[in-house]
Protein backbone atom coordinates (compact mmCIF):
# COMPACT_ATOMS: atom_id res chain seq x y z
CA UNK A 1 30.59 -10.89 199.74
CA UNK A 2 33.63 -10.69 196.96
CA UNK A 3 33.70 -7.76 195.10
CA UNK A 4 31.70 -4.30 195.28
CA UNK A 5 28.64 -2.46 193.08
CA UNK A 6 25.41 -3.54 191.19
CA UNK A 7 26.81 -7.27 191.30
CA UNK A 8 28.04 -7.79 194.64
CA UNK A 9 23.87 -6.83 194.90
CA UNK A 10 22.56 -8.77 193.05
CA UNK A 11 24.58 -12.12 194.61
CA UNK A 12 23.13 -10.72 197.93
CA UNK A 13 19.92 -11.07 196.84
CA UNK A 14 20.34 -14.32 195.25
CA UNK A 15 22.08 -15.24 198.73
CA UNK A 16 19.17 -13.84 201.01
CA UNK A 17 16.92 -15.96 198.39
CA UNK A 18 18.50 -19.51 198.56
CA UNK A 19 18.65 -18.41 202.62
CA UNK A 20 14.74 -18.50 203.09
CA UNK A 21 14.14 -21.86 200.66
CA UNK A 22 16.53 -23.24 203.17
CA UNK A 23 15.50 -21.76 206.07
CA UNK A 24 13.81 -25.04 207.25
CA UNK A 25 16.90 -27.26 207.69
CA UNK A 26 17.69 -27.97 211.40
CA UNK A 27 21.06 -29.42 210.92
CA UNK A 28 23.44 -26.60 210.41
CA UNK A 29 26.34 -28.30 208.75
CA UNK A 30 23.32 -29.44 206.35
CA UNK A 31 22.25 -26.20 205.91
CA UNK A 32 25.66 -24.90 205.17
CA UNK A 33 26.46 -27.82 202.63
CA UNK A 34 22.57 -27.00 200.40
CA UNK A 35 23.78 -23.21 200.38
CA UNK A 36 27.13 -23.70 199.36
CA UNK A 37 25.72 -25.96 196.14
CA UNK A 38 22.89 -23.91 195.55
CA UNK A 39 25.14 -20.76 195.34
CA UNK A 40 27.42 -22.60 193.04
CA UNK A 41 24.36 -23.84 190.38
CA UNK A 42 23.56 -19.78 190.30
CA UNK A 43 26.87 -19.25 188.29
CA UNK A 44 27.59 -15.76 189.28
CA UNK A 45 31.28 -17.05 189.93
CA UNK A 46 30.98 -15.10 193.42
CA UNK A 47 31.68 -16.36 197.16
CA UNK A 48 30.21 -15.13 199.92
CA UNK A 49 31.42 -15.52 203.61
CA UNK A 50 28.61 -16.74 206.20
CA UNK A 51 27.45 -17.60 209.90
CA UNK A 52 24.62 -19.36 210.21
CA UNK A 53 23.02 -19.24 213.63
CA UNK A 54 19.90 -21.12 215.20
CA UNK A 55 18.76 -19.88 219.20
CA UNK A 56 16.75 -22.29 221.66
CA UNK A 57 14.84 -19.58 223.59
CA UNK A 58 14.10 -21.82 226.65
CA UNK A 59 17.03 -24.29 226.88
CA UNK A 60 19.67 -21.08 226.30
CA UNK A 61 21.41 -23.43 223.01
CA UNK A 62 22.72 -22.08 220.56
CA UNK A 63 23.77 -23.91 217.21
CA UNK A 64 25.85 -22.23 214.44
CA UNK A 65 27.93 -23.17 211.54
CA UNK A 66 30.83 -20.60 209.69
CA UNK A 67 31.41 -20.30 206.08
CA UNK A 68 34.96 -18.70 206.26
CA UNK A 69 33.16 -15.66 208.43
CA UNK A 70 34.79 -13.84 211.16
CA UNK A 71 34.15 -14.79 214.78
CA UNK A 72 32.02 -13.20 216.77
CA UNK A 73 32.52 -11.26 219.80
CA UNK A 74 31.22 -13.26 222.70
CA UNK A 75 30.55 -11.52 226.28
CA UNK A 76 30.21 -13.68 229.09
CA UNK A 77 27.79 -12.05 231.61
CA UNK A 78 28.03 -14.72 234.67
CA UNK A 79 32.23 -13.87 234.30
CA UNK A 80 32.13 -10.69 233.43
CA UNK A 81 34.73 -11.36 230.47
CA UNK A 82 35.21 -11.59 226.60
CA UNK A 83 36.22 -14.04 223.85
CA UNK A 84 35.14 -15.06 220.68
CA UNK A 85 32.62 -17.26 219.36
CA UNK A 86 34.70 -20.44 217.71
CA UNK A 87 33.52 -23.54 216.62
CA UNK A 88 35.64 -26.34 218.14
CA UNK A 89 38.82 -27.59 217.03
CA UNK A 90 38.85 -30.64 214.98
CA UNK A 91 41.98 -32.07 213.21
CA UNK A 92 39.44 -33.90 210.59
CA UNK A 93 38.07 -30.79 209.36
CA UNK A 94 40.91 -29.45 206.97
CA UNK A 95 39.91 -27.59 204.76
CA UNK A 96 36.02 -27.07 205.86
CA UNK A 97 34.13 -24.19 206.67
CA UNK A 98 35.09 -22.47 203.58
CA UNK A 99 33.26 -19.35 202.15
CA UNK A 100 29.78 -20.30 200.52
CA UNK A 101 30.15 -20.50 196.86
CA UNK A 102 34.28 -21.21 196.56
CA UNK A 103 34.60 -24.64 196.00
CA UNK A 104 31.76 -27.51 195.34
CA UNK A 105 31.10 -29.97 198.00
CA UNK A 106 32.85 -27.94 201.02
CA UNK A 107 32.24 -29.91 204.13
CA UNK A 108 30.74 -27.65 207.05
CA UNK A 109 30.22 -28.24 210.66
CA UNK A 110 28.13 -27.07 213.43
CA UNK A 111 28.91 -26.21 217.10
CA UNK A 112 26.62 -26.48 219.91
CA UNK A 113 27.08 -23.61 223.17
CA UNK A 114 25.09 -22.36 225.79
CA UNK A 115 24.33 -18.83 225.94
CA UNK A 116 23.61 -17.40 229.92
CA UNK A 117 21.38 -14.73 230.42
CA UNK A 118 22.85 -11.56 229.48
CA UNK A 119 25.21 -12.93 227.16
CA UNK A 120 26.07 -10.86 224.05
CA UNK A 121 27.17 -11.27 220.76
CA UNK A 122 28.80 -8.78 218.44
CA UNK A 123 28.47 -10.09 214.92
CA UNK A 124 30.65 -7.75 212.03
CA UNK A 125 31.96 -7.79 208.61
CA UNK A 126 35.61 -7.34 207.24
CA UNK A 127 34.02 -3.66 206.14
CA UNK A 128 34.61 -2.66 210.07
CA UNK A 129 37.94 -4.32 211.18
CA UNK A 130 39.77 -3.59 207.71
CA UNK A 131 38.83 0.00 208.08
CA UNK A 132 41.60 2.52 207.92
CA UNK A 133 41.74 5.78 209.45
CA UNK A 134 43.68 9.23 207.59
CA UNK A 135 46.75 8.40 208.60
CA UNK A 136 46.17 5.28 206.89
CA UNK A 137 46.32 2.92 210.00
CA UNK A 138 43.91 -0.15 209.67
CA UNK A 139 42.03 -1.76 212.57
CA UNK A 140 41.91 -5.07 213.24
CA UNK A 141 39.42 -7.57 215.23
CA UNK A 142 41.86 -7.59 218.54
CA UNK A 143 41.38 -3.40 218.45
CA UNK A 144 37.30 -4.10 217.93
CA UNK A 145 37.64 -6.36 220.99
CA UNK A 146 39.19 -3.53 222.99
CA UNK A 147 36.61 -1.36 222.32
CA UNK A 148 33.99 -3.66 223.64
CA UNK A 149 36.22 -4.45 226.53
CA UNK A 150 35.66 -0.39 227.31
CA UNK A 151 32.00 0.18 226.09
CA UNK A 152 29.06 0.00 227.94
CA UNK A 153 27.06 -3.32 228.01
CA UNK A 154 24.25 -2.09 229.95
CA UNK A 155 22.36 -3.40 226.59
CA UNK A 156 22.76 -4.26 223.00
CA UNK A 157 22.19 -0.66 221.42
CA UNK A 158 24.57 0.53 224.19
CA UNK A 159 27.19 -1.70 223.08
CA UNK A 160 26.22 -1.12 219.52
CA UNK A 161 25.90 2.98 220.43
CA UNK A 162 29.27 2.69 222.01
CA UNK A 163 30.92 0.60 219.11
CA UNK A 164 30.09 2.56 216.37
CA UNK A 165 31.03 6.11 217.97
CA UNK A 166 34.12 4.66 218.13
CA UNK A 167 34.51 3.49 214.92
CA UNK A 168 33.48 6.39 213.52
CA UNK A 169 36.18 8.57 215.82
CA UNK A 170 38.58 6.13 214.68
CA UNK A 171 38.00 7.00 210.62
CA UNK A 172 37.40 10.63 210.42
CA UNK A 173 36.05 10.83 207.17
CA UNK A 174 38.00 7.87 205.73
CA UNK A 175 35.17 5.58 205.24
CA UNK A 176 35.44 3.34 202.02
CA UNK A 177 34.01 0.07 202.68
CA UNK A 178 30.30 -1.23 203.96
CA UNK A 179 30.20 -1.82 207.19
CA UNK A 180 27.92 -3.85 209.60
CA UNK A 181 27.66 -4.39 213.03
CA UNK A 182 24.95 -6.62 215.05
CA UNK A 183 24.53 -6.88 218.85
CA UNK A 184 22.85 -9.65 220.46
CA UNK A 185 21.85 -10.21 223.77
CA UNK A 186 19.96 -13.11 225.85
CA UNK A 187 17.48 -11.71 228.04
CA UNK A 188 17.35 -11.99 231.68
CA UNK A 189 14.03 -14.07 231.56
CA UNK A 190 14.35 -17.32 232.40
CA UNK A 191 11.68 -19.80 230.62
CA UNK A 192 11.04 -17.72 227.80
CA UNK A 193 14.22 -15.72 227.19
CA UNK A 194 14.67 -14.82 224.01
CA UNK A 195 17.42 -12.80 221.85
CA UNK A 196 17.24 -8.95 221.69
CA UNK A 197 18.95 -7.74 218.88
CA UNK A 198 20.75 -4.21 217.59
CA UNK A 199 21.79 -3.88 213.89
CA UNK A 200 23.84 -1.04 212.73
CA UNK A 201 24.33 -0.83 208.76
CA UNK A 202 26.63 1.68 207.19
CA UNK A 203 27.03 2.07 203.98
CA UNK A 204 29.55 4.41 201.86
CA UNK A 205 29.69 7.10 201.61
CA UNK A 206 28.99 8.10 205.43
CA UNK A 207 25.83 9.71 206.49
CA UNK A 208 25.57 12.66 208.74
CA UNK A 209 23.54 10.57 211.59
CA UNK A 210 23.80 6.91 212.85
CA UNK A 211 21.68 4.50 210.89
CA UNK A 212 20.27 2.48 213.52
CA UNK A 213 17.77 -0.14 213.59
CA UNK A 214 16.16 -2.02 216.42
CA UNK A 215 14.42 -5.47 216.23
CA UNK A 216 12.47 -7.23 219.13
């Protein structure tokens, strides 16, 4: 979301809103294009960047659409390697996929993958990888990728556990910025695997424990 305070808010809630009244829309890219309007009739003269994912429990599919959002981490569990979660490449699609609420009548897309069982997901905002230590160094998403690289992934709230401590070694007590961080993970069950989530939320200034939520 652009900007900071009682506004930036305010468009969150009015994004969270125009969220659950489309909530119903199967089609990604469609769901994508109805927010990006909607957002634009509210006239708050905000944008707000966005990844819209939709998870097949049985089948393992996964469908999502970005609005101009970073990519997610993506661990592979049958290779025992990361990469990031990109929709594919097409050379039609100049100038698509632009952050909700920036220009009328953007043209989104949606990309189909399979997640495997044990497959995770590391969803963040800019509010982690722009970070900045004291020495005023800034991390970026390659250095967020290392970390995972080293951190546990015996679950999602390891990861997250093991994500965040470093994060937080890596500030000090330079912390500016919100910053969120969600792990998901596909469950070793077969016919009815599901996705078991961690979601970290930090918000400036810094608190003296980890503000950690669980969801099933």
């Amino acid at each position: 979301m652009s900007g900071h305070g009682r506004v930036v808010s305010t468009m969150a809630e009015t994004l969270q809103r125009l969220m659950r009244e489309n909530i119903n829309v199967w089609d990604q890219s469609d769901f994508m294009r109805g927010l990006n309007n909607r957002f634009l009739l509210s006239g708050q003269n905000k944008y707000a960047t966005a990844i819209a994912l939709s998870f097949h429990r049985i089948t393992g599919r996964m469908i999502f659409s970005n609005a101009g959002h970073l990519p997610p981490l993506w661990y592979h569990a049958g290779h025992k390697t990361w990469g990031w979660l990109k929709e594919h490449d097409d050379p039609l699609a100049k100038g698509s996929g632009l952050p909700i609420g920036l220009i009328s009548g953007t043209d989104y897309h949606q990309t189909v993958v399979n997640l495997e069982a044990s497959d995770l997901l590391v969803l963040y905002t800019d509010g982690v990888t722009e970070s900045e230590n004291d020495a005023g160094q800034s991390l970026d998403r390659e250095q967020l990728l290392k970390w995972a690289r080293e951190a546990s992934i015996d679950s999602a709230e390891a990861l997250g556990h093991g994500l965040l401590q470093r994060l937080e070694s890596f500030q000090g007590r330079c912390r500016n910025d919100d910053e969120t961080l969600i792990v998901l993970q596909r469950e070793k069950a077969s016919v009815v695997a599901s996705l078991d989530n961690f979601a970290v939320n930090h918000t400036a200034p810094p608190q003296d424990e980890l503000d950690v939520g669980t969801r099933g």
